[in-house]
N, C-alpha and C. Protein backbone atom coordinates (compact mmCIF):
# COMPACT_ATOMS: atom_id res chain seq x y z
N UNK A 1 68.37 -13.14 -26.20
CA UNK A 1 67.72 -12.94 -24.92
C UNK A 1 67.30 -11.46 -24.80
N UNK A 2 66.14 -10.87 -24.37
CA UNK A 2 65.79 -10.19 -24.39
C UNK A 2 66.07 -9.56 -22.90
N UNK A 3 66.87 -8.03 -22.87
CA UNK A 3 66.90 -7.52 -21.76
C UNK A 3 67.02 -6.39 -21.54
N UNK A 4 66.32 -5.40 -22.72
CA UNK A 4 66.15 -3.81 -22.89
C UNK A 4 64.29 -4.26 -23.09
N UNK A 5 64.03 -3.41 -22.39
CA UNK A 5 62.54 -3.36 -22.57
C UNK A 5 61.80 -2.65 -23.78
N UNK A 6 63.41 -1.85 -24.62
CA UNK A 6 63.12 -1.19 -25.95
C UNK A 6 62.67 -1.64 -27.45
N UNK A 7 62.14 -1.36 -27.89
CA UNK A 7 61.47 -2.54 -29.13
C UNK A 7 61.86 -1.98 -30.75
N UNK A 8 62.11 -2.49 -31.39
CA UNK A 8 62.64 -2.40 -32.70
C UNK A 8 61.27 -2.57 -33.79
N UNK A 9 60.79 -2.04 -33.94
CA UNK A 9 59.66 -1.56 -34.85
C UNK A 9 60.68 -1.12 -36.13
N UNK A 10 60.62 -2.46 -37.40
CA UNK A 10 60.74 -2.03 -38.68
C UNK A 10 59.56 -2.01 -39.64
N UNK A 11 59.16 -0.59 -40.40
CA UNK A 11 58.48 -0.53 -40.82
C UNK A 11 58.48 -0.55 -42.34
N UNK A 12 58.24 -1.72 -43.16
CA UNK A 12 58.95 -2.14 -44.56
C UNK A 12 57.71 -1.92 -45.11
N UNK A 13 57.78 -1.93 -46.56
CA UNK A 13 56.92 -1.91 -48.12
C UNK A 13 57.46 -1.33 -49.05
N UNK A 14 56.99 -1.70 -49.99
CA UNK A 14 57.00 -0.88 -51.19
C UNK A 14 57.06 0.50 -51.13
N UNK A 15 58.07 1.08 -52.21
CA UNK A 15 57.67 2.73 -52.10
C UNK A 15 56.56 2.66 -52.57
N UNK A 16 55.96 3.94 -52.17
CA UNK A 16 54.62 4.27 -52.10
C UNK A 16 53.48 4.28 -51.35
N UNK A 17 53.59 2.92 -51.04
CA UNK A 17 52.69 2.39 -49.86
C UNK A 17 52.11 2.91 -48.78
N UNK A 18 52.71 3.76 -48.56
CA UNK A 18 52.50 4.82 -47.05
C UNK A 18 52.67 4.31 -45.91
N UNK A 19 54.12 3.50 -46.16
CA UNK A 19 54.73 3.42 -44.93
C UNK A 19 55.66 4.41 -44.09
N UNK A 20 55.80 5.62 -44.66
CA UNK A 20 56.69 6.90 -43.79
C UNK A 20 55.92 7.22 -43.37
N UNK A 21 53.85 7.11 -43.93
CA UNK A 21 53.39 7.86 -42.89
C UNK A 21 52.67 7.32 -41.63
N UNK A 22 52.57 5.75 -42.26
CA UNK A 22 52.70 4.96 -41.00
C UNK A 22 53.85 5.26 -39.90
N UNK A 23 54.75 5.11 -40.15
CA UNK A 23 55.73 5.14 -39.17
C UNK A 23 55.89 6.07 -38.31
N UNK A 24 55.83 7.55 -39.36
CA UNK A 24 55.83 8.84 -38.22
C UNK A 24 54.38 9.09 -37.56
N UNK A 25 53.52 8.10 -37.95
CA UNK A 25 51.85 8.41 -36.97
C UNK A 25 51.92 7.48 -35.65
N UNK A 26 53.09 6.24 -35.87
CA UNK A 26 53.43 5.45 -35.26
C UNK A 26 53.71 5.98 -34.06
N UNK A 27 55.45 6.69 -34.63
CA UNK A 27 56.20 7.40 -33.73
C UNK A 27 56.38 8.80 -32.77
N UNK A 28 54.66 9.06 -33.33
CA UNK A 28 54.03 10.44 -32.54
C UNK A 28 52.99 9.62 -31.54
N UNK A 29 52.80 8.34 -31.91
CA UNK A 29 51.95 7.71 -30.55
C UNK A 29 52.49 6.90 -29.41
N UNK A 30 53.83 6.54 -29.82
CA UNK A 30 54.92 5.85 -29.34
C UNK A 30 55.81 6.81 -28.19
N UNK A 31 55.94 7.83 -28.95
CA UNK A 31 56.89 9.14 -28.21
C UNK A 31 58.04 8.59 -28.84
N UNK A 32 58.37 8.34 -30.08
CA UNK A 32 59.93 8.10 -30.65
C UNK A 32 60.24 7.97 -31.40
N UNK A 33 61.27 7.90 -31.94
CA UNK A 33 62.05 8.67 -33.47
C UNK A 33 62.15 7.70 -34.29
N UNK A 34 62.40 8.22 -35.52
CA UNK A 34 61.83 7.11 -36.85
C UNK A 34 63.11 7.61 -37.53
N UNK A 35 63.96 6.36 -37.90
CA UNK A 35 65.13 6.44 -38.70
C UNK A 35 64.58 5.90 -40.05
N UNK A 36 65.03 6.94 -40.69
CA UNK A 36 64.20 6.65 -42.55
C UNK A 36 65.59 6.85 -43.34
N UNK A 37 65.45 5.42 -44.28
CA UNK A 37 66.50 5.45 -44.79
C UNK A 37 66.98 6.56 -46.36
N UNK A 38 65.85 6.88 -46.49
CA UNK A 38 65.87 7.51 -48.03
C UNK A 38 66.45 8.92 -47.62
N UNK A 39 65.68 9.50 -46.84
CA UNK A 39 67.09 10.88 -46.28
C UNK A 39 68.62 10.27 -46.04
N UNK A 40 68.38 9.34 -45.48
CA UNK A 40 70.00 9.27 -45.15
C UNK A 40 70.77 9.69 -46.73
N UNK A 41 70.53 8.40 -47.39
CA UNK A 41 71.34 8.39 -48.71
C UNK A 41 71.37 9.45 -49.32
N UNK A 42 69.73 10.33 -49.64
CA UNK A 42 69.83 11.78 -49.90
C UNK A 42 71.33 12.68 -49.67
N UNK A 43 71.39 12.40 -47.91
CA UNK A 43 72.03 13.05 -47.14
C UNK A 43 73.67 13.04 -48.05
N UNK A 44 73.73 11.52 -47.94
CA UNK A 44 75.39 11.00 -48.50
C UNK A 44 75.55 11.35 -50.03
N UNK A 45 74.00 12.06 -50.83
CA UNK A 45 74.62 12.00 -52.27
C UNK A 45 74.78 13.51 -51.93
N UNK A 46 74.41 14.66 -51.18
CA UNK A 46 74.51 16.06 -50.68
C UNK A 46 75.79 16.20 -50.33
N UNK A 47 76.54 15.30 -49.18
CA UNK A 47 77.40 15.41 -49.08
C UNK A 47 78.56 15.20 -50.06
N UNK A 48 78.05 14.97 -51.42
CA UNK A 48 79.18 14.51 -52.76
C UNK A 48 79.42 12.67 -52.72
N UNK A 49 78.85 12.40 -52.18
CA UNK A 49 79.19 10.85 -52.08
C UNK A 49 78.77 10.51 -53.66
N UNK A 50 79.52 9.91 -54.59
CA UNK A 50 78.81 9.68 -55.58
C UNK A 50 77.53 8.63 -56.23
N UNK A 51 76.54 9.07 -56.35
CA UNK A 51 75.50 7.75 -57.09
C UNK A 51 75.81 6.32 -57.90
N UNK A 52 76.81 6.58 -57.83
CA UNK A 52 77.68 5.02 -58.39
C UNK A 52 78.07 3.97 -57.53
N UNK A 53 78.41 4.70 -56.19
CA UNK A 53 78.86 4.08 -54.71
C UNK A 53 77.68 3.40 -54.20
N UNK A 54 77.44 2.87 -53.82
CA UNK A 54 76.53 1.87 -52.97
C UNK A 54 76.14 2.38 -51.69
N UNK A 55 75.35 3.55 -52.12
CA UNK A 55 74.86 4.30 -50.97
C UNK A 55 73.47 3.97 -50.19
N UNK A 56 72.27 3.28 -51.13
CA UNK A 56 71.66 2.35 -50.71
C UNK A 56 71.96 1.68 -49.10
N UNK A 57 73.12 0.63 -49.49
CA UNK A 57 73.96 -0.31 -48.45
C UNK A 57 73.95 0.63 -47.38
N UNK A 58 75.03 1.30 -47.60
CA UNK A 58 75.48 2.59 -46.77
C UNK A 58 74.22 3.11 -45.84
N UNK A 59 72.99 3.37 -46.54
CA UNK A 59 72.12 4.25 -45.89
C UNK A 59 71.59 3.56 -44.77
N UNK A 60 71.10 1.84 -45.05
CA UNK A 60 71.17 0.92 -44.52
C UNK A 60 72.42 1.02 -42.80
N UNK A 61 73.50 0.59 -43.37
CA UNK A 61 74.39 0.60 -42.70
C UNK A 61 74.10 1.78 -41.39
N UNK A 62 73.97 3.25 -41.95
CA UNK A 62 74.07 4.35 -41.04
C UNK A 62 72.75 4.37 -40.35
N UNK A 63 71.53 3.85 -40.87
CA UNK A 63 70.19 3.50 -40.26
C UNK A 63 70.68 2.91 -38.69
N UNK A 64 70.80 1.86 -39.31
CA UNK A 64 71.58 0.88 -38.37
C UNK A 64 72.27 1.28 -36.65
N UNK A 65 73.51 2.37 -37.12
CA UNK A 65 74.03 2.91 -35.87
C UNK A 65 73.36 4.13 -35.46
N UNK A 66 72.23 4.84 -35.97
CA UNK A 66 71.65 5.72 -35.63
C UNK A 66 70.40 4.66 -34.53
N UNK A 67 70.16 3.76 -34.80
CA UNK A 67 68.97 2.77 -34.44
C UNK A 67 69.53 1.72 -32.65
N UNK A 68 71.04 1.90 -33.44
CA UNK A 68 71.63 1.15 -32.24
C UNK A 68 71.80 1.66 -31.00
N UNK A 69 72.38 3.70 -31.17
CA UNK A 69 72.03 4.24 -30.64
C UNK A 69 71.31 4.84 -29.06
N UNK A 70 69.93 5.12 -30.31
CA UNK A 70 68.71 4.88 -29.37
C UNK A 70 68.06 3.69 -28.85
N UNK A 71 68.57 2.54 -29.10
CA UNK A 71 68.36 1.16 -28.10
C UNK A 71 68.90 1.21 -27.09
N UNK A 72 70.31 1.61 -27.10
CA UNK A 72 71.30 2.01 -25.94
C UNK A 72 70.59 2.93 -25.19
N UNK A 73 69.86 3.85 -25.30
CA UNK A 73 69.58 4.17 -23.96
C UNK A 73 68.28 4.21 -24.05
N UNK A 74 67.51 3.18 -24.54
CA UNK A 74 66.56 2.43 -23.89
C UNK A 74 64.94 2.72 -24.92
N UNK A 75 65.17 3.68 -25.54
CA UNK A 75 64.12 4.19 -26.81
C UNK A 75 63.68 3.57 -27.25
N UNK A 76 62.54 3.23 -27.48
CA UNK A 76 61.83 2.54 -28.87
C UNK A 76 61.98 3.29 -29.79
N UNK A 77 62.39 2.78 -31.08
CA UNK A 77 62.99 2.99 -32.54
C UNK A 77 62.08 2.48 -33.85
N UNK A 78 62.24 3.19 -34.70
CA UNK A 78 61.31 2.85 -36.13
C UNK A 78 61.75 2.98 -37.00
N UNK A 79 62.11 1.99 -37.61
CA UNK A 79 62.63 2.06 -39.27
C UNK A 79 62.32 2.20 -40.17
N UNK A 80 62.50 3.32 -41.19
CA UNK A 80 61.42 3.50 -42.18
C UNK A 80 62.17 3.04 -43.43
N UNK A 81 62.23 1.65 -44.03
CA UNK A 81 63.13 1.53 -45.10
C UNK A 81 62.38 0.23 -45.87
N UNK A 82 62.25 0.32 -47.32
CA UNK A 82 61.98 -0.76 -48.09
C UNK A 82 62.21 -2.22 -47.64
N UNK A 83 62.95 -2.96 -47.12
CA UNK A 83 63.08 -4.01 -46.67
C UNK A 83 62.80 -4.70 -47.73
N UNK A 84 63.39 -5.17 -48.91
CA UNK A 84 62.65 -6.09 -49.58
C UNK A 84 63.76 -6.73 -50.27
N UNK A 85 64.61 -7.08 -49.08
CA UNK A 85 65.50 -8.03 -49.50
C UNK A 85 66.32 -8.67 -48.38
N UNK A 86 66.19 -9.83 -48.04
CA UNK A 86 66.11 -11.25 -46.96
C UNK A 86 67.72 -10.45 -46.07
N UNK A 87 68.75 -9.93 -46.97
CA UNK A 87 70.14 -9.44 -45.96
C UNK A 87 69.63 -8.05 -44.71
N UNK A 88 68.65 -7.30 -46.03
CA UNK A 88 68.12 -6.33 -45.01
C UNK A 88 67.47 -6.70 -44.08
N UNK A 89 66.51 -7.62 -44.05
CA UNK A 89 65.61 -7.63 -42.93
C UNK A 89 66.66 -8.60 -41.49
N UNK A 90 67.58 -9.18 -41.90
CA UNK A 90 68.32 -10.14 -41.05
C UNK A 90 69.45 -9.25 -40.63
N UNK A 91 69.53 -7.92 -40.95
CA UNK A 91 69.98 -6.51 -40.51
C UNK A 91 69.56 -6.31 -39.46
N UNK A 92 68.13 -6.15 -39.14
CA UNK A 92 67.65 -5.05 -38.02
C UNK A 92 67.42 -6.95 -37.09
N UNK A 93 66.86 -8.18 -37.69
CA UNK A 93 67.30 -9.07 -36.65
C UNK A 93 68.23 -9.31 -35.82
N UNK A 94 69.75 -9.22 -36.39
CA UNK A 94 70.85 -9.31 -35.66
C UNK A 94 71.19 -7.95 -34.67
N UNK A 95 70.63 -6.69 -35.37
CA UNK A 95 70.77 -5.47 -34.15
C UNK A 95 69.87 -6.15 -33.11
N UNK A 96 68.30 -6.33 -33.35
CA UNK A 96 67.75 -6.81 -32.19
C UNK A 96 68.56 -7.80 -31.20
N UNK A 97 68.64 -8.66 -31.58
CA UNK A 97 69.46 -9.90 -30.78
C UNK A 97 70.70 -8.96 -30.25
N UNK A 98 71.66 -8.60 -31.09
CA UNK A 98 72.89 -7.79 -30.25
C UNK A 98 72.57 -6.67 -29.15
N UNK A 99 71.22 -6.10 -29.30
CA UNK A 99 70.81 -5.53 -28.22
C UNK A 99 69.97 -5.58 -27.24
N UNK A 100 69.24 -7.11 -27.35
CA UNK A 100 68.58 -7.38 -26.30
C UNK A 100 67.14 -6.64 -26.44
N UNK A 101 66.88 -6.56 -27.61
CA UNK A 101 65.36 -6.13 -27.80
C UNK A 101 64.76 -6.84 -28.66
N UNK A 102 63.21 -6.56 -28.62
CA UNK A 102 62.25 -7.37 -29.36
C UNK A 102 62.33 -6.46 -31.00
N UNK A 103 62.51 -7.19 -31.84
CA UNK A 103 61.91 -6.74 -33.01
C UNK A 103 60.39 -6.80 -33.57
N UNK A 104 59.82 -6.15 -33.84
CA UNK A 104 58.60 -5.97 -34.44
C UNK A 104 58.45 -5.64 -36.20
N UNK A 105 58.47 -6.75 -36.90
CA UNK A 105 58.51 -6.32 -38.58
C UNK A 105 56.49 -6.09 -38.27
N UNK A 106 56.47 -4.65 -39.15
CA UNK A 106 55.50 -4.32 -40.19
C UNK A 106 56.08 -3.89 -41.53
N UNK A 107 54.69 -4.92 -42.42
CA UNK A 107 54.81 -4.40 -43.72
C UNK A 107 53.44 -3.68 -44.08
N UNK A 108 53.67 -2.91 -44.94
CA UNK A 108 52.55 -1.84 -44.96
C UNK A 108 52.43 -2.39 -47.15
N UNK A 109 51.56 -2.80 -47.54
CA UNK A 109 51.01 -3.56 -48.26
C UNK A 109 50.42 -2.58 -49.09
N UNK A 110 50.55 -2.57 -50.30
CA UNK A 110 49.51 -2.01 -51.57
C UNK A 110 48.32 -2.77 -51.97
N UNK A 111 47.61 -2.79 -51.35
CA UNK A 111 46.26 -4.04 -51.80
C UNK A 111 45.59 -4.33 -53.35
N UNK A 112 45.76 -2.66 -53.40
CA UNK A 112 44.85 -1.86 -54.82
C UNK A 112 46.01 -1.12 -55.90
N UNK A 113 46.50 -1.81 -56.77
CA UNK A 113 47.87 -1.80 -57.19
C UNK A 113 47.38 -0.49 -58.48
N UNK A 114 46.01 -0.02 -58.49
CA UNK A 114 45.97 0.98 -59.25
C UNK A 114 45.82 2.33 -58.50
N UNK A 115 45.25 2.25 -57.17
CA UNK A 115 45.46 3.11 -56.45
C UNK A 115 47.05 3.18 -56.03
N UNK A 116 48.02 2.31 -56.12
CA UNK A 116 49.11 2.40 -55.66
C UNK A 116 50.22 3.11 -56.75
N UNK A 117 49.84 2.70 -57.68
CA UNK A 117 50.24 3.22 -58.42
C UNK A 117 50.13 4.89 -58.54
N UNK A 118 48.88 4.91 -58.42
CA UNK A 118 48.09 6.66 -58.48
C UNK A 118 49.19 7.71 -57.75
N UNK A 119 49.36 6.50 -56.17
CA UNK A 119 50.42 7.63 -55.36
C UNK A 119 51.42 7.53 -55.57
N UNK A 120 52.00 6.66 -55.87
CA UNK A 120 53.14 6.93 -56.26
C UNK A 120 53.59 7.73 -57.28
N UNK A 121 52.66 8.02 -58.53
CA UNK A 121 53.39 8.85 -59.25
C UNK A 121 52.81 10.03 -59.24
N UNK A 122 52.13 10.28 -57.80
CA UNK A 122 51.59 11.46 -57.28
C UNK A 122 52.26 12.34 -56.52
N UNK A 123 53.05 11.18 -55.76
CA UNK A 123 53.27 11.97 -54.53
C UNK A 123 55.02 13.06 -54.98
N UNK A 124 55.50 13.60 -54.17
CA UNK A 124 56.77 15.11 -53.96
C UNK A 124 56.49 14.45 -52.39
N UNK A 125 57.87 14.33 -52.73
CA UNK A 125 58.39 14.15 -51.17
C UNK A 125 59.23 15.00 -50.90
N UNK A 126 59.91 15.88 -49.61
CA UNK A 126 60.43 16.93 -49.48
C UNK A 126 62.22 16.25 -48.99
N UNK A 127 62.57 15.39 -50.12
CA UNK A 127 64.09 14.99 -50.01
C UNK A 127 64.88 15.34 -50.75
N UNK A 128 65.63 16.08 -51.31
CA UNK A 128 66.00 17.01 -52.13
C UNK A 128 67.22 16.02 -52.98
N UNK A 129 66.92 15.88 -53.92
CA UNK A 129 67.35 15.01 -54.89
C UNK A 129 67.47 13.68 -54.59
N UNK A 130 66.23 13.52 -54.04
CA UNK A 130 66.29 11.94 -54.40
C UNK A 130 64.93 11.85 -55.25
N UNK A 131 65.29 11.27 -56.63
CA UNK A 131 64.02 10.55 -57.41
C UNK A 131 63.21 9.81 -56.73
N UNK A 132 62.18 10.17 -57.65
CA UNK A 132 60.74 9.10 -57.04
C UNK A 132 61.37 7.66 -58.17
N UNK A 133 60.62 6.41 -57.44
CA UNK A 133 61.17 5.37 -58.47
C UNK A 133 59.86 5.36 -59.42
N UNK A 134 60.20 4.31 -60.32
CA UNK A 134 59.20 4.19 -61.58
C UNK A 134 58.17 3.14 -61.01
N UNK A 135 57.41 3.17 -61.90
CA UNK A 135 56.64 1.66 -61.14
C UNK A 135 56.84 0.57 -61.70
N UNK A 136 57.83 0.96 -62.71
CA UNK A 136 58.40 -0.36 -63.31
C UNK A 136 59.48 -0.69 -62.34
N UNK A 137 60.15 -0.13 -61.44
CA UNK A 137 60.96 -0.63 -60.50
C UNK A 137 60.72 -0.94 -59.25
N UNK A 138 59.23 -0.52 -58.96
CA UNK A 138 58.25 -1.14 -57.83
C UNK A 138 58.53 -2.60 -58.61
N UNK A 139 57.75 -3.13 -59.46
CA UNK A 139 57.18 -4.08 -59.88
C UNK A 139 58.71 -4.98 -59.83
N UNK A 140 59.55 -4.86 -59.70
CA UNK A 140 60.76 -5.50 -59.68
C UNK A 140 61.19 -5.95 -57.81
N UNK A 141 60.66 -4.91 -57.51
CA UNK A 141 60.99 -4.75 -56.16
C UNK A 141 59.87 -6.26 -55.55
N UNK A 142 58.73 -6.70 -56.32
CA UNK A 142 57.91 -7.22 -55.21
C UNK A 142 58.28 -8.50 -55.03
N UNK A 143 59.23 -9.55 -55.31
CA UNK A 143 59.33 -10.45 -55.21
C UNK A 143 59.94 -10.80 -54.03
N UNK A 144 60.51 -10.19 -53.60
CA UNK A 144 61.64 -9.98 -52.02
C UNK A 144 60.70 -9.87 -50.76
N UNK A 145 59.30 -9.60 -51.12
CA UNK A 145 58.18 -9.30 -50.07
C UNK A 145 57.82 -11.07 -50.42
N UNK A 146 57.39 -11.28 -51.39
CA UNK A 146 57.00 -12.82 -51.73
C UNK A 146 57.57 -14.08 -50.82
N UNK A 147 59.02 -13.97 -50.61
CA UNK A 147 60.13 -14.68 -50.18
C UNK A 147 59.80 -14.12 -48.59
N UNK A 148 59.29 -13.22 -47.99
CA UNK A 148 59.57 -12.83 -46.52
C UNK A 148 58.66 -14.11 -45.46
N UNK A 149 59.55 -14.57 -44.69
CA UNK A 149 58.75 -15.75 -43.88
C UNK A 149 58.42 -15.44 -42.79
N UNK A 150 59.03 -14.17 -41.91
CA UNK A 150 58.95 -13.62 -40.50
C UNK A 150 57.75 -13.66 -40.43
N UNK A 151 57.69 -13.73 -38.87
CA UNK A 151 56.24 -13.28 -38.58
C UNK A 151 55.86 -11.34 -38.44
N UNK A 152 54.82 -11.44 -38.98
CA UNK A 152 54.67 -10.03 -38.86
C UNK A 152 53.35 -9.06 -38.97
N UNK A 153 53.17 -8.26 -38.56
CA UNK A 153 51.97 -7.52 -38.73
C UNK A 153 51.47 -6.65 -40.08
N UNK A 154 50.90 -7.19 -40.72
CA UNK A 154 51.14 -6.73 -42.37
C UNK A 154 49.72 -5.90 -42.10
N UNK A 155 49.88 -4.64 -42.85
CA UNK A 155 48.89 -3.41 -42.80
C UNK A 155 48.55 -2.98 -44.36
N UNK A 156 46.95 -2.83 -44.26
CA UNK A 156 46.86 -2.50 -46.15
C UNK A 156 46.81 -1.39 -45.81
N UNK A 157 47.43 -0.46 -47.08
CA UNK A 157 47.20 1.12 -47.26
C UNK A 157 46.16 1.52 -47.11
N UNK A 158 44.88 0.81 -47.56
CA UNK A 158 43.59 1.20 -47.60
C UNK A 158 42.91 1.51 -46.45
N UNK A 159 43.76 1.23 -45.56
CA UNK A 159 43.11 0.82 -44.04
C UNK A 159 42.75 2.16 -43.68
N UNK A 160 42.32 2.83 -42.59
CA UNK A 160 42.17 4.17 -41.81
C UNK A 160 43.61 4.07 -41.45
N UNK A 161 44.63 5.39 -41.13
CA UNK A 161 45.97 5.72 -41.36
C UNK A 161 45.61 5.39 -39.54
N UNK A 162 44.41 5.62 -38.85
CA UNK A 162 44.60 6.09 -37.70
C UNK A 162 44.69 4.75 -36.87
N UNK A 163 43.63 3.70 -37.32
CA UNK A 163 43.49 1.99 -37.04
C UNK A 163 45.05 1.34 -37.36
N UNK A 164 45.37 1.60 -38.33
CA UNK A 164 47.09 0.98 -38.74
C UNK A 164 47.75 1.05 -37.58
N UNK A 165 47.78 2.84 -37.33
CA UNK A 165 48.52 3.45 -35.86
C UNK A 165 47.97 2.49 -35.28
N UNK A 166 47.39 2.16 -34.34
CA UNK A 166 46.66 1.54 -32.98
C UNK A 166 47.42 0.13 -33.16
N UNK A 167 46.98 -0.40 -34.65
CA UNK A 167 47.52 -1.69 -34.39
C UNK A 167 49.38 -2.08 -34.20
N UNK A 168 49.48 -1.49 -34.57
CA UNK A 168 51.32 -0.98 -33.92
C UNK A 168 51.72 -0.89 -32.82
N UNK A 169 50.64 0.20 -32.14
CA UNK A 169 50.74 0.46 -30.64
C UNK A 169 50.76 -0.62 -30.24
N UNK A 170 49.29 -1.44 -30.42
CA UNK A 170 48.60 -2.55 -29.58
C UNK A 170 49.98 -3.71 -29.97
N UNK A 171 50.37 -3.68 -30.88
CA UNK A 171 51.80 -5.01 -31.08
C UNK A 171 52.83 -4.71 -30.10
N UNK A 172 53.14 -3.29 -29.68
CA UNK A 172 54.68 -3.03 -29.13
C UNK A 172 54.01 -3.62 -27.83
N UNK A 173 52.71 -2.76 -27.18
CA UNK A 173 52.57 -3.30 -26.10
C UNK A 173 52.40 -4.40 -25.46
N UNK A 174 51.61 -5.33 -26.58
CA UNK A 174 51.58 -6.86 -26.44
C UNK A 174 53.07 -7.23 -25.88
N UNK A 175 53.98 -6.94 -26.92
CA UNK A 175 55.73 -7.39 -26.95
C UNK A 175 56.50 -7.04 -25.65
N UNK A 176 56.15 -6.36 -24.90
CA UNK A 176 56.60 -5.95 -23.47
C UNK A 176 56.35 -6.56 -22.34
């Protein structure tokens, strides 16, 4: 039952895809904060947590109560995390439901898998020891998007970064 007027915007794809910069173009039109999971874990291997531990899960996990959070007092929230596997996405479902908000899945889509490729092994991201993945571990990753049945607002990279934004907006507000 829905009874926070706050909305749960997860924003999933493939690395690469340019879904962080969906999310934070999102969350500068929204007025609100974008929990990204790849700093977190960063965060936990900084803090000595070791790369053997299941920090992934973990990052997940701490997404989670950082997300729960700002539902509590009433924020719209954005998740910036791969999603490409059926426990994760039934993650940010069950926060929704436990908090009485609407969830909103976007997936942000590689259309042009040679341009996708291009950025990805283009891009420096400013997370301080966390590897970029290979694209041989993209290519492992896509089957978990294959399997996704939710309904959802799926966005190609190719799109204008600024039209993607709008159509986000235009979903939360529909959802209210």
């Amino acid at each position: 039952m829905i009874v926070n007027s706050a909305a749960l915007i997860v924003v999933a794809g493939l690395p690469g895809s340019g879904k962080s910069a969906i999310a934070e173009a999102a969350a500068r039109r929204l007025g609100c904060g974008v929990v990204s999971v790849d700093p977190l874990e960063a965060a936990m291997w900084q803090a000595g947590i070791a790369r053997a531990q299941p920090t992934g899960l973990a990052a997940y996990v701490v997404a989670e109560a950082v997300a729960r959070e700002q539902l509590q007092l009433g924020h719209d929230v954005i998740v910036d995390a791969v999603n490409d596997v059926e426990p994760a996405r039934q993650q940010w479902r069950d926060l929704a439901e436990q908090m009485g908000v609407r969830v909103l899945f976007v997936e942000v889509v590689a259309s042009d898998p040679v341009e996708h490729r291009r950025r990805l092994e283009a891009r420096r991201r400013d997370i301080a020891g966390f590897p970029e993945p290979s694209w041989e571990s993209i290519d492992a990753r896509r089957a978990g998007f294959a399997e996704w049945e939710d309904d959802r607002l799926r966005l190609d990279f190719l799109t204008d970064a600024a039209a993607n934004t709008e159509l986000i907006v235009a979903a939360v507000e529909r959802a209210r």
